[in-house]
Protein backbone atom coordinates (compact mmCIF):
# COMPACT_ATOMS: atom_id res chain seq x y z
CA UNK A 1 206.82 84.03 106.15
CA UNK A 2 205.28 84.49 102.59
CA UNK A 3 202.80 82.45 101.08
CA UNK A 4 201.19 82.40 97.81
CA UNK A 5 197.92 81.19 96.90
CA UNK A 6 195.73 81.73 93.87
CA UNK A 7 193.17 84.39 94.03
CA UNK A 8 191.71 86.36 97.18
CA UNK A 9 189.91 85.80 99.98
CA UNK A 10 187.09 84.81 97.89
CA UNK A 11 188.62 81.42 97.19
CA UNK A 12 189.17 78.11 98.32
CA UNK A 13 192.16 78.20 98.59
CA UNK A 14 192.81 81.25 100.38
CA UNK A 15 190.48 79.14 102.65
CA UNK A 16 192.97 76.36 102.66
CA UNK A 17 196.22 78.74 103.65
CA UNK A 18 194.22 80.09 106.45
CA UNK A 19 194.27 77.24 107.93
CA UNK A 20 197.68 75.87 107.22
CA UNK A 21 199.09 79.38 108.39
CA UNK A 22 201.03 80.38 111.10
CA UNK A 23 200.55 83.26 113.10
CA UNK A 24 202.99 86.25 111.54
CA UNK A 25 202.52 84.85 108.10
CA UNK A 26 201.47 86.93 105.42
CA UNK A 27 199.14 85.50 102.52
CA UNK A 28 199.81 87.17 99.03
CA UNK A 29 196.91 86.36 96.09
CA UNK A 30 198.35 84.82 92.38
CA UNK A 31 196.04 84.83 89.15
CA UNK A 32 196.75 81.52 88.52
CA UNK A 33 198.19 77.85 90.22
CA UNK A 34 200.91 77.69 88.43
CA UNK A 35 202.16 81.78 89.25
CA UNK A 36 201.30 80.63 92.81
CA UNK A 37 203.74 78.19 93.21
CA UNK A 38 206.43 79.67 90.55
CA UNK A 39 206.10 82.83 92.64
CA UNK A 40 207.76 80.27 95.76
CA UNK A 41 210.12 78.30 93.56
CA UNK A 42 211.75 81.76 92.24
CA UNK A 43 212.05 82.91 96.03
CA UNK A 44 209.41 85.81 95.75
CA UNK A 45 207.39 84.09 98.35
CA UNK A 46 208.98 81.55 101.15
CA UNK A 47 205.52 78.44 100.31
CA UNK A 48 202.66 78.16 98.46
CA UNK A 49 199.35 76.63 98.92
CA UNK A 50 198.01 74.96 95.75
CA UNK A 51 195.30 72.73 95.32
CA UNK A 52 196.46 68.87 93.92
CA UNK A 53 193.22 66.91 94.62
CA UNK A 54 189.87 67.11 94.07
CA UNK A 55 187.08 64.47 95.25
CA UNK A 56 185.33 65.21 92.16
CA UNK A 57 186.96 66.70 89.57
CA UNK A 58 190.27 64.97 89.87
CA UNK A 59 194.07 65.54 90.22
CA UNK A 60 194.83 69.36 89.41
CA UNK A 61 197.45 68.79 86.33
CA UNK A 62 198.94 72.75 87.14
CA UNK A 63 200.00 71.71 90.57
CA UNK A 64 201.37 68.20 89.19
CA UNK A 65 203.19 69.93 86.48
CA UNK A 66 204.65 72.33 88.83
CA UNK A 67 205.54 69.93 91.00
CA UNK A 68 207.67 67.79 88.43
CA UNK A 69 209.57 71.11 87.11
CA UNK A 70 210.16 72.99 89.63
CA UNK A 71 212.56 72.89 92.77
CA UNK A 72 209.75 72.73 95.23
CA UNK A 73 208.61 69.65 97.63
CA UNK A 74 205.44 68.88 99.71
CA UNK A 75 205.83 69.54 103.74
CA UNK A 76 202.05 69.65 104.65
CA UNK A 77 198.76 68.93 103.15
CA UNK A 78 195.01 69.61 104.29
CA UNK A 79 191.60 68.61 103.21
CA UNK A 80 188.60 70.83 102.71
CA UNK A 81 185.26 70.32 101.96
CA UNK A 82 184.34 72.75 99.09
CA UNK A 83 181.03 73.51 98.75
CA UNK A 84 179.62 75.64 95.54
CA UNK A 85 177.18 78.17 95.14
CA UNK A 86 175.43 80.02 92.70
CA UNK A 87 176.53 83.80 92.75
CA UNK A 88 174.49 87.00 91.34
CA UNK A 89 174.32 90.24 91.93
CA UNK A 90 171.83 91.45 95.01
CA UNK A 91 168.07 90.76 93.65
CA UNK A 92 169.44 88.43 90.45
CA UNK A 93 167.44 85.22 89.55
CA UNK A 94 168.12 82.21 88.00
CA UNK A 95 165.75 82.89 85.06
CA UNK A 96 168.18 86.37 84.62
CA UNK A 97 171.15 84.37 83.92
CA UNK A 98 172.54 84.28 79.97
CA UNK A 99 176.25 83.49 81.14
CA UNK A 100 178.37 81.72 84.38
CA UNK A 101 181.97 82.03 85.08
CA UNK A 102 183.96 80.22 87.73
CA UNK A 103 187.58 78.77 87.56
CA UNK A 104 187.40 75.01 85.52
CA UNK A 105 187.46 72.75 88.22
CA UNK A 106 184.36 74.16 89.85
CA UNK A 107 182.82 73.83 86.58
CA UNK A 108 183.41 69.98 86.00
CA UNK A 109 182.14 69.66 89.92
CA UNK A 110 178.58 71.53 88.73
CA UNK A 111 178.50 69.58 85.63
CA UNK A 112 175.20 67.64 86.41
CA UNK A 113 173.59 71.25 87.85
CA UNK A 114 174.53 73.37 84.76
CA UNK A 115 173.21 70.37 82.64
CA UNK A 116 169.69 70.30 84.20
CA UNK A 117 169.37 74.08 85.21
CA UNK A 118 171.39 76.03 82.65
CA UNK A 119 171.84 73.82 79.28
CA UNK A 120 171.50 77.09 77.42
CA UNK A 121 173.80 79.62 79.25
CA UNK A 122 177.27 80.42 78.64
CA UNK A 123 180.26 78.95 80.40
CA UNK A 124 183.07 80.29 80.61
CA UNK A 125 186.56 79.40 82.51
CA UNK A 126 188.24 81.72 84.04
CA UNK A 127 191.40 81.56 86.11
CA UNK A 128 190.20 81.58 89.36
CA UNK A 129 186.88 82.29 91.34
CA UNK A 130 187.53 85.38 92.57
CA UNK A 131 188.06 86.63 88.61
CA UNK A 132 184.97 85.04 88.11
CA UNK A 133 182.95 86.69 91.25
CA UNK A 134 184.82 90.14 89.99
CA UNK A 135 183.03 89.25 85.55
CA UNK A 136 179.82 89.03 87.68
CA UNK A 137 178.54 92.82 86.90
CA UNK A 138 174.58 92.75 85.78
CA UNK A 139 171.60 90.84 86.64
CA UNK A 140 172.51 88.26 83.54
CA UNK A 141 176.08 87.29 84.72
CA UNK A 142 176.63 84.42 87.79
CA UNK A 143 179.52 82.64 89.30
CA UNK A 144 180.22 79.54 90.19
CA UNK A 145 182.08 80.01 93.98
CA UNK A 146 183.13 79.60 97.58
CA UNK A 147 181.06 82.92 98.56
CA UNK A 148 179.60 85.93 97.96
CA UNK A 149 181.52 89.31 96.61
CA UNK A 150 180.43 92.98 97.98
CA UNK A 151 177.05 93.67 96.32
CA UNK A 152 176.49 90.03 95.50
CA UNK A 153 174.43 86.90 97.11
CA UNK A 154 173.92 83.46 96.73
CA UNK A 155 170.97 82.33 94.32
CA UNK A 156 171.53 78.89 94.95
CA UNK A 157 173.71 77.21 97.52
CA UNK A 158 175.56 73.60 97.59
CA UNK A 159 175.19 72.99 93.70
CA UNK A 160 178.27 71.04 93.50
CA UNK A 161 177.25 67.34 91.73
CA UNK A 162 178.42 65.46 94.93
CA UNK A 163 177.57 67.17 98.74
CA UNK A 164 180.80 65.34 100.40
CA UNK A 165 183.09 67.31 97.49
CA UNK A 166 186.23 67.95 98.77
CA UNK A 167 189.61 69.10 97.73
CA UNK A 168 193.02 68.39 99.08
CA UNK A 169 195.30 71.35 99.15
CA UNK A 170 199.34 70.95 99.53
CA UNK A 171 202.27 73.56 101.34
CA UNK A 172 204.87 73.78 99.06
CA UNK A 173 208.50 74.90 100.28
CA UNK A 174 212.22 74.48 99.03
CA UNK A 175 213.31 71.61 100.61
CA UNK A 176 211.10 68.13 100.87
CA UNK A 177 209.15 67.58 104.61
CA UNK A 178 211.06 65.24 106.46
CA UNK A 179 207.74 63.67 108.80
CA UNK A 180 204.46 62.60 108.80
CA UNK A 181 202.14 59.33 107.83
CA UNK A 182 202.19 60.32 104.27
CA UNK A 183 204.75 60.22 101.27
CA UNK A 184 204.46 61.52 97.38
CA UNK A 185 206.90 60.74 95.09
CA UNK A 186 207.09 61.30 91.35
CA UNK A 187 209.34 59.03 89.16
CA UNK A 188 209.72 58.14 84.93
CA UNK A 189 210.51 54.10 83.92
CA UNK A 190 212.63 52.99 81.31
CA UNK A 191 210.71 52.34 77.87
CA UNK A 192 210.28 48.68 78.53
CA UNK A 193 207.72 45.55 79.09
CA UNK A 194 207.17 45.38 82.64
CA UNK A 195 209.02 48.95 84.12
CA UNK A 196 206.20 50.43 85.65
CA UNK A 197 204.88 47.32 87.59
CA UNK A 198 208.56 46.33 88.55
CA UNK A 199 209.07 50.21 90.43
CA UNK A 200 205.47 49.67 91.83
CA UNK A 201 205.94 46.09 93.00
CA UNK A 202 208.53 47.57 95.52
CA UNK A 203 206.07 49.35 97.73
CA UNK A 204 204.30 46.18 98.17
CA UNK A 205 207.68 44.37 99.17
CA UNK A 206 208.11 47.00 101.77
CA UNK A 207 204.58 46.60 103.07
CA UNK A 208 203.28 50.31 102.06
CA UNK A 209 200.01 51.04 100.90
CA UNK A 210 199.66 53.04 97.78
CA UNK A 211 196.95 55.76 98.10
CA UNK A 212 197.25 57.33 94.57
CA UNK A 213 198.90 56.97 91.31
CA UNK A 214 198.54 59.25 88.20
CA UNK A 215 200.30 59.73 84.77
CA UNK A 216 201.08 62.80 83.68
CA UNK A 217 202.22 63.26 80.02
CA UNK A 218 206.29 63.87 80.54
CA UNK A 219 206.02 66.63 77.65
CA UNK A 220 208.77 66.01 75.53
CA UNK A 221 207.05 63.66 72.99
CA UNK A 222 204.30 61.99 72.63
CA UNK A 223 203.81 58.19 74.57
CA UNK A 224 206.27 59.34 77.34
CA UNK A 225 205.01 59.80 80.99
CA UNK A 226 205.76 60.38 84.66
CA UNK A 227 203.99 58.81 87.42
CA UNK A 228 203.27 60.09 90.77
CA UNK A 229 202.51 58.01 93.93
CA UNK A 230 201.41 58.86 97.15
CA UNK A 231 201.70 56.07 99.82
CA UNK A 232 200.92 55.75 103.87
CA UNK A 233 204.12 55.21 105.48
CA UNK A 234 205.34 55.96 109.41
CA UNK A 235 208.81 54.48 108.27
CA UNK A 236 211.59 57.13 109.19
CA UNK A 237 215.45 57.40 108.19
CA UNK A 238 217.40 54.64 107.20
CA UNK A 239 214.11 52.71 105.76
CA UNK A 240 212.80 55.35 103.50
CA UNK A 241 215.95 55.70 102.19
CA UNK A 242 216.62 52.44 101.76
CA UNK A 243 213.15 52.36 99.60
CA UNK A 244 213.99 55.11 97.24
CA UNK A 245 217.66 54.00 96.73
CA UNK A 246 215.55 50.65 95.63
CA UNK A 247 213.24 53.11 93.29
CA UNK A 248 216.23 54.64 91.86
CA UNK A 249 217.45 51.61 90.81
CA UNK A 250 214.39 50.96 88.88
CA UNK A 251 213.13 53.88 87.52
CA UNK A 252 215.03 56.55 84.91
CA UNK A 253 214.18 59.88 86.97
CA UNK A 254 212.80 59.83 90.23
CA UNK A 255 212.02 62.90 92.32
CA UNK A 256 211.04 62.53 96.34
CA UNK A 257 207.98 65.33 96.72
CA UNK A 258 208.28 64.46 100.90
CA UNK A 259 207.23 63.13 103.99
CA UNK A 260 204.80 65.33 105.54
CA UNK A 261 201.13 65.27 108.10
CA UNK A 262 197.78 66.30 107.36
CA UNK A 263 196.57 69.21 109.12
């Protein structure tokens, strides 16, 4: 089996599809999220790995995005702590440094670091850490990343903001996972007083505890949005489908993202 992933081995989460792999399955490196996941929704590769969560920084809006437009579904999800370091070339210091790359997110988790340490320097996003560790050619050039290239080192380990920082990574295949603990679904509400609270007062009638909720701007115009939920539930068959018939009802679009473990 194929499975994309953005970047190389460099990044997190090539990390994260080592560890959701089976063995046989062969890993193949994207530029970005989103050509990670489009490269398994347009059959090139059978799943994808992407990034959704971070402890941190937030929901990843490429991976929501995705999620919403294209025909793929969530069958597996795992949690990594991501630490960040401080990458140079062999012999760099921090007093060397006139300009940092590393992929956004790792940014916004170093925001407090670069702040106090490098208030002066350049930084610049780029789409992934491994581009970033690849910009890092002189003494004067760092990266913000998992680990070390060839020729590199780490000046200075652990700089994320917040040491428990973690991300939570989802597999993404064609058709929706079918069991686990652990449901996401992603749904629009009519344009009118009370719609949102009436579709989320259902998982409280069925006794589920919501774990997440996020907008996401639905793209067509402006003021219209999509809202994804993930909730704890160990209810199988006829009872989850009972629930989203219920959503349905109440909602104007409503896509099922899965049931599916943690791993």
């Amino acid at each position: 089996m194929k499975i994309s992933y953005l970047g190389d081995k460099y990044t997190h989460t090539y990390a994260a599809a080592a560890k959701m792999m089976d063995e046989g399955d062969e890993l193949v490196g994207c530029p970005t999220i989103y050509s990670s996941i489009e490269a398994a929704a347009e059959g090139r590769t059978d799943r994808a790995i992407a990034p959704i969560e971070n402890s941190c920084g937030g929901s990843i809006p490429d991976t929501l995005d995705a999620l919403w437009a294209l025909p793929l579904y969530i069958v597996g999800e795992t949690v990594l702590a991501v630490p960040q370091h401080l990458v140079g070339l062999k012999g760099a210091k921090k007093s060397d440094i006139k300009v940092i790359y590393s992929h956004p997110q790792a940014i916004t988790q170093c925001n407090d670091y670069l702040r106090a340490n490098f208030s002066d320097t350049d930084v610049i996003a780029v789409s992934s850490t491994a581009q970033a560790l690849s910009l890092v050619t002189d003494t004067s050039m760092a990266a913000i990343a998992r680990t070390s290239g060839d020729g590199q080192e780490i000046i200075e380990a652990e700089i994320e903001d917040v040491k428990n920082n973690a991300t939570r990574f989802v597999l993404l295949a064609g058709e929706p996972g079918t069991s686990g603990d652990k449901c996401s679904v992603v749904f629009e509400t009519r344009n009118k007083p009370g719609a949102l609270v009436e579709a989320l007062g259902l998982f409280g009638e069925y006794g589920l505890n919501m774990t997440k909720i996020e907008s996401r701007p639905h793209k067509s115009k402006l003021g219209r949005y999509i809202f994804f939920v993930d909730f704890d539930s160990r209810m199988g068959g006829d009872k989850l489908d009972e629930l989203l018939g219920a959503l349905a009802k109440r909602t104007l679009a409503l896509k099922f993202l899965g049931q599916y473990p943690t791993v």
